[in-house]
Protein backbone atom coordinates (compact mmCIF):
# COMPACT_ATOMS: atom_id res chain seq x y z
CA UNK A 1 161.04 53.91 13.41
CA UNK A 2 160.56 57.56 13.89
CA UNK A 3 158.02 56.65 16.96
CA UNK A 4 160.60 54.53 18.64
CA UNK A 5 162.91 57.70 18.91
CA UNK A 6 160.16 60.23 19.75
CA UNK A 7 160.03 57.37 22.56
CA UNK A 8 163.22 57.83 23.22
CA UNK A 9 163.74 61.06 23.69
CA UNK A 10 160.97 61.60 25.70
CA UNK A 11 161.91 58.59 28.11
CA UNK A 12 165.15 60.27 28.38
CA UNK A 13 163.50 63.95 29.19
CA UNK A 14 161.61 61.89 31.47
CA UNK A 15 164.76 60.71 33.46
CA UNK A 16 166.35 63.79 33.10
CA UNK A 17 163.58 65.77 35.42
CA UNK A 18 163.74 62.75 37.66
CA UNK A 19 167.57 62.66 38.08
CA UNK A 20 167.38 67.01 38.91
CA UNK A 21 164.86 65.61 42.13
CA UNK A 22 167.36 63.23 42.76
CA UNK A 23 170.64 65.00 42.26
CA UNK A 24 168.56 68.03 44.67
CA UNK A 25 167.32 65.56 47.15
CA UNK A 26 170.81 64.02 47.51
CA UNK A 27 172.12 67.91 48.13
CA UNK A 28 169.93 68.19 51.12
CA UNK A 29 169.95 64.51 52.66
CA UNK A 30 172.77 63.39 51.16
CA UNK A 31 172.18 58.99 50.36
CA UNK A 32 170.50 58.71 53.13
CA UNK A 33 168.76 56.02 51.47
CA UNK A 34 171.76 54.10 51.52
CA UNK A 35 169.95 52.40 54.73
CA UNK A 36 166.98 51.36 53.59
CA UNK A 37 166.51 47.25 53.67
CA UNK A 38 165.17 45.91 50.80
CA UNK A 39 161.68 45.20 52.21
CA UNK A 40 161.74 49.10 53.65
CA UNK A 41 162.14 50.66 49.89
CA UNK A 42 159.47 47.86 48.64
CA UNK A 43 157.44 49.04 51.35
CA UNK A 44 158.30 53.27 50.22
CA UNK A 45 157.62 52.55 46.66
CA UNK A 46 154.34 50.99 47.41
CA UNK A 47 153.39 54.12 49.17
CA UNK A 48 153.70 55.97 46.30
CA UNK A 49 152.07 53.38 43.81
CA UNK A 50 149.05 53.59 46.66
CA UNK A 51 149.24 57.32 46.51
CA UNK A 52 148.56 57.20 43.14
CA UNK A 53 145.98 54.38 42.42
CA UNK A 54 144.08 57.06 45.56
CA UNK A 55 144.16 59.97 43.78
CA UNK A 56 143.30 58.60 40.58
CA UNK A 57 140.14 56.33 42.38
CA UNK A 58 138.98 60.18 44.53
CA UNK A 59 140.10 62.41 41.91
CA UNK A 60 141.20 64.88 44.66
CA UNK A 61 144.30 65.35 46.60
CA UNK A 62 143.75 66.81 49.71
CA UNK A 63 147.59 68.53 50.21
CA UNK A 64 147.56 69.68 47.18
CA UNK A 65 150.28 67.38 45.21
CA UNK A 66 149.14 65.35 42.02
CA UNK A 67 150.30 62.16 40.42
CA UNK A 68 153.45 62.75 38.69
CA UNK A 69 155.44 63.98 41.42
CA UNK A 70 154.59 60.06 42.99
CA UNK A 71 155.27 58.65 39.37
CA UNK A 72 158.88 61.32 39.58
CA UNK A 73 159.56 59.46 43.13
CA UNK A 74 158.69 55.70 42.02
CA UNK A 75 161.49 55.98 39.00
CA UNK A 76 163.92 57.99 41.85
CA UNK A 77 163.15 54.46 44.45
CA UNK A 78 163.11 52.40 41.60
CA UNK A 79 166.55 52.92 40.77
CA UNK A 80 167.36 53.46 44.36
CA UNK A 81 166.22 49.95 44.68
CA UNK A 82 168.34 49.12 42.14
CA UNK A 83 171.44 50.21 43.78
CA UNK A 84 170.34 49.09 46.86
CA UNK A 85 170.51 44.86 45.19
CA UNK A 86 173.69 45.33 43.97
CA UNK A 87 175.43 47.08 46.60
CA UNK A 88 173.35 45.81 49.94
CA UNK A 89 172.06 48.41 52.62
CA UNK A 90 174.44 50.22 54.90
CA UNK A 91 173.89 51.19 58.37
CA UNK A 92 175.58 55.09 57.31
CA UNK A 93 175.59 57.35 54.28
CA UNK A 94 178.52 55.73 52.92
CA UNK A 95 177.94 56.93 48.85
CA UNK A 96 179.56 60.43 48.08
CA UNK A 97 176.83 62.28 45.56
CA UNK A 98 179.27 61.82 43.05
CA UNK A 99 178.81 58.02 43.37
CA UNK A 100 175.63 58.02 44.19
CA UNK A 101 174.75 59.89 40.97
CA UNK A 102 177.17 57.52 38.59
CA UNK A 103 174.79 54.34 40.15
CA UNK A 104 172.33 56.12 39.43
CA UNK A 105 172.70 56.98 36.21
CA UNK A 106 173.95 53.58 35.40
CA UNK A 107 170.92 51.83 36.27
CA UNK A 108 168.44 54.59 34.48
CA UNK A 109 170.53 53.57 31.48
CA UNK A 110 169.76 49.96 31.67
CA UNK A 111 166.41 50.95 32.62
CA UNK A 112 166.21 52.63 29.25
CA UNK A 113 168.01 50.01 27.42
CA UNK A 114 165.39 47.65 28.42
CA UNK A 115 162.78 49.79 27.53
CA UNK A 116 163.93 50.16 23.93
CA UNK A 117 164.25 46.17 23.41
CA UNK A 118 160.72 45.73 25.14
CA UNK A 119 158.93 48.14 23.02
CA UNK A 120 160.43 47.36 20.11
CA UNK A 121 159.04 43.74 20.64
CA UNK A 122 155.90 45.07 22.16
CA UNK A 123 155.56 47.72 19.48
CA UNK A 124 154.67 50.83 21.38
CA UNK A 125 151.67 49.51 22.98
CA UNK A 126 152.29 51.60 26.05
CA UNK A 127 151.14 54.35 24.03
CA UNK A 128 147.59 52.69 24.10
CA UNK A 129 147.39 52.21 27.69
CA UNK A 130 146.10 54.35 30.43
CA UNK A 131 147.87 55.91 32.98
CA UNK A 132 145.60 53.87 35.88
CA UNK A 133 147.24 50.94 34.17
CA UNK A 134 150.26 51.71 34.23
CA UNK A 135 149.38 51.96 37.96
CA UNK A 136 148.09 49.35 38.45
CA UNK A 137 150.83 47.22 36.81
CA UNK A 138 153.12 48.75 38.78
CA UNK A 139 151.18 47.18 42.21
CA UNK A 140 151.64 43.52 40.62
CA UNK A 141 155.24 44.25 40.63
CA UNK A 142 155.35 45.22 44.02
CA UNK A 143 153.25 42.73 44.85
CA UNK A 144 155.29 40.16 43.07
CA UNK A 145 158.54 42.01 44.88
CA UNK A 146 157.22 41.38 48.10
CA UNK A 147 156.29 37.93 47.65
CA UNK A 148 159.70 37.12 46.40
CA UNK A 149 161.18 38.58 49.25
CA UNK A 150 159.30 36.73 51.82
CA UNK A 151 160.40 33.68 49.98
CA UNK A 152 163.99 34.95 50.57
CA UNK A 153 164.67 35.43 46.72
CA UNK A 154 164.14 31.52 46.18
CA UNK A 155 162.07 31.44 42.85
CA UNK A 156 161.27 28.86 40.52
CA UNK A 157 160.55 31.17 37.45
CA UNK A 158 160.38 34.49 38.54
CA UNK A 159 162.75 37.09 36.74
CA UNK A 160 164.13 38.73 40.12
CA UNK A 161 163.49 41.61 42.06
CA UNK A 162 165.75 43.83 39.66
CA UNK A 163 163.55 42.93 36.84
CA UNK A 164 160.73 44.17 38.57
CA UNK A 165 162.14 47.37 39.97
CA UNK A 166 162.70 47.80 36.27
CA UNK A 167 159.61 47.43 35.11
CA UNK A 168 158.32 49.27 37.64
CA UNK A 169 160.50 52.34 36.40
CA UNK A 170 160.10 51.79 33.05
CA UNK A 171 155.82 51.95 33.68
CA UNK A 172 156.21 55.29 35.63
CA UNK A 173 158.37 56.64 33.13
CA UNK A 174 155.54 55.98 30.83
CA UNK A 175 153.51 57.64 32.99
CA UNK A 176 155.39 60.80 33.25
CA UNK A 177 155.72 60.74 29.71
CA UNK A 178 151.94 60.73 29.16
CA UNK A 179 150.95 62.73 31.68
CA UNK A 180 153.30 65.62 30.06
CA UNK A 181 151.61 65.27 26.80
């Protein structure tokens, strides 16, 4: 039990430094984000995923950033993503930062929440991944996401969109967790 709140508390250091990009971010643009389609921030956070898997394949970054800045900004869209299902896009910055930042922190709580019942099933196996997995998991759940969009959310089985933006948060968490060890 003592591993599942190491977990824990790193997962929540994790979203901690990710929230201080956000909460800075949202300073200087304000939720600019707020009109993003759907498609447009599964198109950003595939960027990023890219970004990654292309560093990690060259092993050299060419202006100079790494990886976990991309995994810091894949948890930030993630949840961005998040608030962007339940409340729709906008066509202005129509979220104060104070709201902004209570979505936000809503949905990195169920993000966490859902990370504690999965690994207590899955029994910290995370822990004997890589981080190019956790990559490259994160690509089949965008490329999931996109193929559930183009079907206009009509699934047969599929968990949803918001399960995979979780999952998707919840692997570069993991990431930033391991790549801080």
């Amino acid at each position: 039990m003592e591993e599942f709140t190491k977990t824990e508390k790193q997962f929540r250091k994790a979203l901690a430094e990710c929230r201080e990009v956000f909460e800075k971010k949202l300073h200087d643009y304000g939720a600019s984000w707020r009109i993003l389609r759907p498609s447009s921030l599964t198109d950003q956070l595939f960027i990023k995923a890219m970004r990654i898997r292309t560093l990690e394949v060259k092993q050299q970054s060419l202006v100079g950033e790494g990886v976990l800045p991309e995994f810091l900004a894949l948890v930030n869209y993630g949840l961005v993503g998040l608030i962007q299902l339940e409340q729709g896009y906008a066509d202005s910055t129509d979220l104060t930062p104070a709201d902004a930042l209570a979505l936000y922190d809503r949905h990195a709580e169920e993000a966490l929440q859902l990370m504690l019942r999965k690994n207590h099933d899955y029994g910290e196996a995370w822990r004997g991944m890589r981080v190019s997995s956790y990559t490259d998991f994160i690509l089949t759940k965008l490329q999931r996401v996109k193929e559930i969009e183009d079907l206009g959310g009509a699934t047969i089985v599929s968990e949803g969109i918001a399960s995979n933006y979780q999952d998707i948060i919840n692997y570069a968490v993991f990431g930033i967790i391991k790549l801080s060890e």
